[in-house]
Protein backbone atom coordinates (compact mmCIF):
# COMPACT_ATOMS: atom_id res chain seq x y z
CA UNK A 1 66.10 138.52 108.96
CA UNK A 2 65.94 134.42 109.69
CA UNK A 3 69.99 133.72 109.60
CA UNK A 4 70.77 131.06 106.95
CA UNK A 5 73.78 128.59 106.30
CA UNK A 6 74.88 131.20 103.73
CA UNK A 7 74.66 134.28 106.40
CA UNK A 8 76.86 132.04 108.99
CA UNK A 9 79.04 131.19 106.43
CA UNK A 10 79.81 134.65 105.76
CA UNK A 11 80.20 135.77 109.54
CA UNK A 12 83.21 133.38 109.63
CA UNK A 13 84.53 134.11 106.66
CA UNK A 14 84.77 137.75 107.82
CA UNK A 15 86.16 136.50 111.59
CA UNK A 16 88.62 134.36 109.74
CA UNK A 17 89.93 137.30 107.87
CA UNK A 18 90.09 139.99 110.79
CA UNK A 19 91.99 137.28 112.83
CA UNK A 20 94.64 136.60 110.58
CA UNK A 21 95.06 140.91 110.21
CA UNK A 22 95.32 141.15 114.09
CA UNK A 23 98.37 138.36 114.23
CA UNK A 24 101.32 139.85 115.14
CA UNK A 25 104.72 139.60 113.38
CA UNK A 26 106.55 138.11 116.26
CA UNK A 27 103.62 135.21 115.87
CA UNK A 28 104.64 133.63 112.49
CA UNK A 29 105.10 130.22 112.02
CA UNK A 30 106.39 128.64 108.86
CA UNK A 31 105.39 125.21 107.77
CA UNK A 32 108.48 123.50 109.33
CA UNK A 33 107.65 123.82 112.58
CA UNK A 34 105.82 121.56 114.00
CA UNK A 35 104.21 121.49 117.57
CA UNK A 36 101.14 122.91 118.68
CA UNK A 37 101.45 126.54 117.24
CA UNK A 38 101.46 124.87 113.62
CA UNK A 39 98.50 122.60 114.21
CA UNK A 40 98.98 121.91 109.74
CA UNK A 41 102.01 120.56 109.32
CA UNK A 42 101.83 117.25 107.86
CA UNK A 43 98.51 116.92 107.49
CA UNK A 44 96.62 115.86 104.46
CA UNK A 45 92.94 117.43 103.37
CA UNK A 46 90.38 116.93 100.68
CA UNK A 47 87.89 118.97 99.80
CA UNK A 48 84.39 119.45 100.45
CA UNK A 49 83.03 122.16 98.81
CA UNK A 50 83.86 126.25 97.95
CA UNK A 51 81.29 128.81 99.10
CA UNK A 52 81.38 132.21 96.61
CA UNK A 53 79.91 135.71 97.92
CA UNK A 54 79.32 135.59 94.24
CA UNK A 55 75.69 134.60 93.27
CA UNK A 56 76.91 133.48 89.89
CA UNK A 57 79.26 130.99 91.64
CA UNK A 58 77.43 129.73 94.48
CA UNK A 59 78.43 126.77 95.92
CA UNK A 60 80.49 124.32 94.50
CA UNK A 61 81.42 120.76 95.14
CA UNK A 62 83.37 118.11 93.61
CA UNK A 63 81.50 115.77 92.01
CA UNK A 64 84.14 112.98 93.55
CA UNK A 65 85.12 113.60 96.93
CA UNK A 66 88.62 112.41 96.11
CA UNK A 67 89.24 114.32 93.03
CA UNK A 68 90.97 117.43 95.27
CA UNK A 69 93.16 116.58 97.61
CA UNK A 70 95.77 118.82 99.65
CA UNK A 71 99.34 117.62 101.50
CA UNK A 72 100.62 120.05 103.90
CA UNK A 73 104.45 118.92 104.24
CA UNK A 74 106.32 119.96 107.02
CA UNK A 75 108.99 120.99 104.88
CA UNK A 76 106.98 123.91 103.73
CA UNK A 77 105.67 122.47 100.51
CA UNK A 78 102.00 121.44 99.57
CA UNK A 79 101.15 118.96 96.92
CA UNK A 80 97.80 119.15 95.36
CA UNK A 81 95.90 116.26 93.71
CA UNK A 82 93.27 117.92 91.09
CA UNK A 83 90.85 116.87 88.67
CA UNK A 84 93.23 116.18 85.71
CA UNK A 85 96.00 118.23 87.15
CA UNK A 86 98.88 118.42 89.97
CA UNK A 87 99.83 121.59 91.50
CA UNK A 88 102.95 122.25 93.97
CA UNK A 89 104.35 125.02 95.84
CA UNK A 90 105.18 126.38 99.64
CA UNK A 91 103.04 127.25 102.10
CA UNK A 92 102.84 129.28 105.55
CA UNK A 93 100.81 130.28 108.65
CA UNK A 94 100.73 132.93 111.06
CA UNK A 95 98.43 131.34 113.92
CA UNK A 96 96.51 133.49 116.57
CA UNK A 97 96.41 132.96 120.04
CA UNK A 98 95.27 129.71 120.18
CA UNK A 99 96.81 128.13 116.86
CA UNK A 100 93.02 127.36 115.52
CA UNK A 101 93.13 130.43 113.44
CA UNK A 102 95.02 132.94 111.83
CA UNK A 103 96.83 133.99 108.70
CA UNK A 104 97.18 131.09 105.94
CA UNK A 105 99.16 131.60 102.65
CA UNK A 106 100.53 130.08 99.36
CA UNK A 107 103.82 130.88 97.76
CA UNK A 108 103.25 130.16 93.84
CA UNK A 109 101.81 127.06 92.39
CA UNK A 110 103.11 125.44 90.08
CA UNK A 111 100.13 123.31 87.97
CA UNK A 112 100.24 121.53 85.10
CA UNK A 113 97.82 122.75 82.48
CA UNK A 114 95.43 119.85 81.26
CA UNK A 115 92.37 120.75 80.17
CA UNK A 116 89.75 118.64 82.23
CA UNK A 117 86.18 117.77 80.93
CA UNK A 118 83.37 119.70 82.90
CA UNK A 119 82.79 120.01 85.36
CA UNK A 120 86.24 120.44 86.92
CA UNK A 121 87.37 122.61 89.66
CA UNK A 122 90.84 123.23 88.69
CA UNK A 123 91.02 126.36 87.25
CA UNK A 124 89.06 127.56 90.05
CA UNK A 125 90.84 126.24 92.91
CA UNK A 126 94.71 127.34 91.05
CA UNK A 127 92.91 131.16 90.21
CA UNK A 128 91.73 131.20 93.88
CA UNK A 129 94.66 129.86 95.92
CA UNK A 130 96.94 133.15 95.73
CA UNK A 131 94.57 134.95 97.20
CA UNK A 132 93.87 132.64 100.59
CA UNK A 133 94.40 135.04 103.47
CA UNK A 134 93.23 133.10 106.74
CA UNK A 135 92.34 129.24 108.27
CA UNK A 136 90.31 128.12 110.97
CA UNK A 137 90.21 124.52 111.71
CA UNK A 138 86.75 124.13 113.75
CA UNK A 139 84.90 120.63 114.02
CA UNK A 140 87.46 118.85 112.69
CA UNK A 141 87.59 120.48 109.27
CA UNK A 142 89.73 123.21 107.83
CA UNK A 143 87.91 126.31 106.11
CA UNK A 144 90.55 128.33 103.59
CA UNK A 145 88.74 132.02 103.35
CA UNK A 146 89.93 134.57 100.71
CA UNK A 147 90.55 137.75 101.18
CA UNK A 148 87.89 140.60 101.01
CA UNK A 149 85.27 138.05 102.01
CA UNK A 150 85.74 136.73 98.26
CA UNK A 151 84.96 132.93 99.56
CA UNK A 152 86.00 129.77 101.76
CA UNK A 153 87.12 126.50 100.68
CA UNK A 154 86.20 123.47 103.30
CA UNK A 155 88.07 120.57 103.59
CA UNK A 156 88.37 117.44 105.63
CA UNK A 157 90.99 115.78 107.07
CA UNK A 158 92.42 111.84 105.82
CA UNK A 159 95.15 109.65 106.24
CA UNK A 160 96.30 108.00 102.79
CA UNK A 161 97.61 104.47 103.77
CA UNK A 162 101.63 103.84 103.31
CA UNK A 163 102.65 101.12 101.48
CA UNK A 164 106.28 100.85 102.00
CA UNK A 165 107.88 98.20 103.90
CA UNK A 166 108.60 99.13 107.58
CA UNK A 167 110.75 96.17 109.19
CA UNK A 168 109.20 97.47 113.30
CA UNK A 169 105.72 96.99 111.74
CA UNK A 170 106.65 93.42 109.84
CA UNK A 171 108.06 92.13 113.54
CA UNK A 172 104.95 93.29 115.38
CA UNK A 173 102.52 91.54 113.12
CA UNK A 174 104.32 88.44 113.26
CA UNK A 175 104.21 89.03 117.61
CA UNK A 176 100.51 89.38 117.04
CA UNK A 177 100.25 86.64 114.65
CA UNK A 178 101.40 83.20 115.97
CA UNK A 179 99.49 80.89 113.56
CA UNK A 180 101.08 82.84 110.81
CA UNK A 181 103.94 80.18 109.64
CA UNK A 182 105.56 78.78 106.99
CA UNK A 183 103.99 75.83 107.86
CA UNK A 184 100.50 77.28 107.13
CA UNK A 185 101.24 79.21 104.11
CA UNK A 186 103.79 76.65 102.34
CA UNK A 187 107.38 76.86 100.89
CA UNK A 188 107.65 79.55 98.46
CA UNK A 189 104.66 81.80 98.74
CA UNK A 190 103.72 85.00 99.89
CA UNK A 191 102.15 84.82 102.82
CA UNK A 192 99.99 87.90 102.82
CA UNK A 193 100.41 91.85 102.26
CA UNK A 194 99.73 94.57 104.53
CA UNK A 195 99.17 98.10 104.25
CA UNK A 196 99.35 101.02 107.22
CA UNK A 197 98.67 104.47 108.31
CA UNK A 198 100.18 106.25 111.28
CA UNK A 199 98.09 109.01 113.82
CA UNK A 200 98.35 109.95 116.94
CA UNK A 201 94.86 108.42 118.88
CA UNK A 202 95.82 109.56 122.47
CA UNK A 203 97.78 112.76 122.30
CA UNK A 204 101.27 111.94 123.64
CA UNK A 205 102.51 113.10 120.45
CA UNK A 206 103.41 109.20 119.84
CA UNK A 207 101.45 107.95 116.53
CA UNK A 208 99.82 104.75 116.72
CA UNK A 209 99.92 102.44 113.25
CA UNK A 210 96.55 101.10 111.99
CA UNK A 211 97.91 98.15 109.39
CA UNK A 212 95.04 96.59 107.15
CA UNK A 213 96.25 92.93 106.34
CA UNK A 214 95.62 91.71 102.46
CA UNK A 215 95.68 88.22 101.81
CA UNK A 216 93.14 85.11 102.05
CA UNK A 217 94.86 83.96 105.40
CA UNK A 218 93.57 87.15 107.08
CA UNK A 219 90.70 88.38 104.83
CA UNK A 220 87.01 86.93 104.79
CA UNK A 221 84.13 87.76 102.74
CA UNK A 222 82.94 90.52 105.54
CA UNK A 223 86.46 92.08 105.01
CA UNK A 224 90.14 91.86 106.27
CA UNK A 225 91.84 91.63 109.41
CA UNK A 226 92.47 95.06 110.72
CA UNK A 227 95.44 95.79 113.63
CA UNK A 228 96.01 98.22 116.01
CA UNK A 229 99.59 99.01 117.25
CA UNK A 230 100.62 101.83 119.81
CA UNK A 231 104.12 102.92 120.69
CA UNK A 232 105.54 102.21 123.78
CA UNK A 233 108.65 103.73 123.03
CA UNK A 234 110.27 99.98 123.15
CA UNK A 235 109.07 99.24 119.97
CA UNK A 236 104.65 98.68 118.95
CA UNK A 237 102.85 96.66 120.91
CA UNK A 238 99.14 95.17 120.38
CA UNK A 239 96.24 97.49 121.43
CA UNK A 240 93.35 95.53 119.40
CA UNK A 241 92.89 92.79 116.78
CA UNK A 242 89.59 94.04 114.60
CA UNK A 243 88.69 91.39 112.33
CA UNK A 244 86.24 91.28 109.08
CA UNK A 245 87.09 94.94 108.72
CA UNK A 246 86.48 97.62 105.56
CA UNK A 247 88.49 100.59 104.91
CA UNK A 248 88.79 103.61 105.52
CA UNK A 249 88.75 103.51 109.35
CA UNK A 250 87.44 106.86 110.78
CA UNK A 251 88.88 108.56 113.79
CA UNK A 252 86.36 110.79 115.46
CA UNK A 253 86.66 114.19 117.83
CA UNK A 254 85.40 112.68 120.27
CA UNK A 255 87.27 110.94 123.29
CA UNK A 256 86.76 108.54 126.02
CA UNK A 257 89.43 107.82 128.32
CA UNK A 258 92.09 109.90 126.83
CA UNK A 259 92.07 108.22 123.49
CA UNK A 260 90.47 109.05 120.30
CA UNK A 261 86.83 106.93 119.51
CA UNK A 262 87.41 104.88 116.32
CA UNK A 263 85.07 103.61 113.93
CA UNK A 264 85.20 100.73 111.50
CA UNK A 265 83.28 100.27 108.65
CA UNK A 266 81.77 96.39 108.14
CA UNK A 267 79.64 94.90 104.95
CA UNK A 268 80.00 92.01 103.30
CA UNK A 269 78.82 88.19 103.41
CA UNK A 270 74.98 89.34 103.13
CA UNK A 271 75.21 91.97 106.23
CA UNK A 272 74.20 94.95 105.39
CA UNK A 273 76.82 97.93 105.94
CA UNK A 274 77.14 99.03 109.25
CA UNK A 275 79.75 101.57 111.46
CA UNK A 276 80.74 100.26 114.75
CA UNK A 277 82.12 102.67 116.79
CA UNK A 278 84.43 101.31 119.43
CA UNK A 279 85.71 103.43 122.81
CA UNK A 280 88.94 103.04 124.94
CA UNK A 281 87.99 101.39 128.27
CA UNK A 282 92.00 102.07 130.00
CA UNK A 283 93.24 98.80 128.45
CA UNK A 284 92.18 98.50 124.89
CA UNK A 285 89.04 99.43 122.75
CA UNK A 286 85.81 97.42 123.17
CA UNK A 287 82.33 97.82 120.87
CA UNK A 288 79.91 100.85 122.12
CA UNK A 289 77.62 100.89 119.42
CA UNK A 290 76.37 100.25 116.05
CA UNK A 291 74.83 102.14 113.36
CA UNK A 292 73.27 101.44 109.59
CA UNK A 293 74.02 103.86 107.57
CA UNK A 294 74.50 104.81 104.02
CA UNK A 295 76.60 108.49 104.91
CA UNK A 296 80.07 107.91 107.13
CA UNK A 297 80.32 109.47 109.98
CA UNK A 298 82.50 112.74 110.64
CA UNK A 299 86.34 111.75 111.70
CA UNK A 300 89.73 111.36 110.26
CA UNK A 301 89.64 108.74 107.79
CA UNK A 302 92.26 106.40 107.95
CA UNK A 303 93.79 103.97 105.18
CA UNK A 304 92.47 106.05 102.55
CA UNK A 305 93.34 104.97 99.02
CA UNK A 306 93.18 102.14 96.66
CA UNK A 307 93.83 99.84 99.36
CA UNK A 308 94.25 96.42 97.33
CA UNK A 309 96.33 92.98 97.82
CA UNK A 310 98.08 94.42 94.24
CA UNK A 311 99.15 97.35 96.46
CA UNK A 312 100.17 96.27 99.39
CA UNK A 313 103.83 95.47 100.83
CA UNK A 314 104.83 91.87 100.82
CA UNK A 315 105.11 89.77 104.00
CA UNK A 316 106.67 86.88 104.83
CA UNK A 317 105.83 84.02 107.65
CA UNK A 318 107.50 83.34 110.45
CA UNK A 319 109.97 79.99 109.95
């Protein structure tokens, strides 16, 4: 028989579910600890699509890929964005050898119970979820199986962008920012609004802060001015300066040079949309290439959200 999607689907469903029955008790790791046996804490997930055994099910997938979304805290507790609904509860793991796989499972949910117009996926993702039994996080996406090869859910990583004041962020904008006075804005106003999002592009367990600036001084009709900070340890200092840039920005698998390959998303101004993905070169990341194309690329996506000058954290000028 010609394997099929479907029939590979299955295979990993079933290796998913034999690998979290092999982990041994000695191996459990609870949602609090963090490090590289609990590869899930903190991380945030929406999802892609549910694959049944059951014919009459099938496939499913959300109509909006932001209606379902999934918060792993490190505290233990998930938080669960559905159609018309919230659901929150605990979580836990029980990786295998090499943390990418293993045993996966929710405490109760609690869910509030609106009932959403069809099609919705709520009911079936809160009936499902107390019966998850494994993960396995492969190519950058994290597949949910149930037990007795009764389905998987996919999802895909994000980073929702932070909107909270953050006075280390504030002082290295203004650094990167010299033309950013109170002379140029005038007495009295608001000089612009930023927004950020924090992950770790080079794997020195440091994060490094995207901020997305909102405001006409640093926005043009191609987009807004788009900063990259890194953590020396003495405080953030300036890896790039992106300007005319779109949200979300996309962190990919891929490396060069130790550091994550980024891409930014640019329309606007009668360009048509276009992904530039950009490499690190030792010193800071410079353009490698540039692609057309209606469907994003796979990644992280950063700066997820209703990013919006509304939303954004106030900021003033320098004196």
């Amino acid at each position: 028989m010609k394997p099929t999607l479907r029939n590979v689907s299955w295979v990993v469903a079933v290796v998913m579910i034999l690998l979290a029955d092999a982990v041994s008790p000695g191996s459990r790791a609870f949602a609090g600890e963090a490090g590289a046996e609990n590869p899930l804490v903190g991380t945030s997930w929406r999802l892609v699509e549910f694959q049944s055994m059951d014919e009459a099910t099938g496939t499913r997938r959300p109509d909006d890929p932001w209606l379902y979304t999934m918060r792993l805290n490190a505290d233990g507790t998930v938080n669960m964005r559905l159609n018309c609904n919230r659901a929150n509860g605990t979580w836990k793991i029980e990786p295998s050898a090499d943390s990418a796989n293993g045993r996966f499972e929710f405490g109760p949910l609690a869910t509030t119970k609106a009932l959403c117009p069809p099609p919705s996926m709520d009911e079936l993702i809160t009936a499902q979820a107390e019966y998850i039994r494994g993960y396995l996080l492969k190519d950058g996406r994290l597949y949910l199986s149930l037990m007795a090869d009764g389905g998987i859910f996919a999802w895909v990583p994000y980073v929702p962008f932070v909107a909270e004041a953050d006075p280390d962020i504030e002082a290295a904008i203004l650094e990167a920012s010299p033309d950013f006075t109170r002379e140029m804005v005038g007495i009295g106003e608001v000089g612009a609004r930023y927004v950020y999002s924090r992950i770790d592009l080079n794997g020195d367990r440091r994060d490094e802060v995207f901020v997305y600036m909102l405001g006409s001084i640093f926005c043009g009709t191609g987009g807004c001015n788009l900063m990259l900070f890194t953590d020396t340890g003495n405080g953030l200092s300036l890896v790039n300066n992106f300007p005319i840039s779109r949200t979300p920005v996309i962190v990919s698998a891929d490396r060069t040079g130790g550091w994550s390959n980024i891409i930014r998303v640019e329309s606007g101004g009668g360009a048509p949309r276009s992904y530039v993905t950009h490499v690190f070169d030792g010193e800071r990341y410079v353009e490698h290439e540039r692609t057309a194309a209606e469907t994003p690329p796979a990644g992280t996506r950063c700066l997820t959200g209703d990013v919006s000058y509304d939303n954004g954290v106030p900021l003033n000028p320098r004196d």
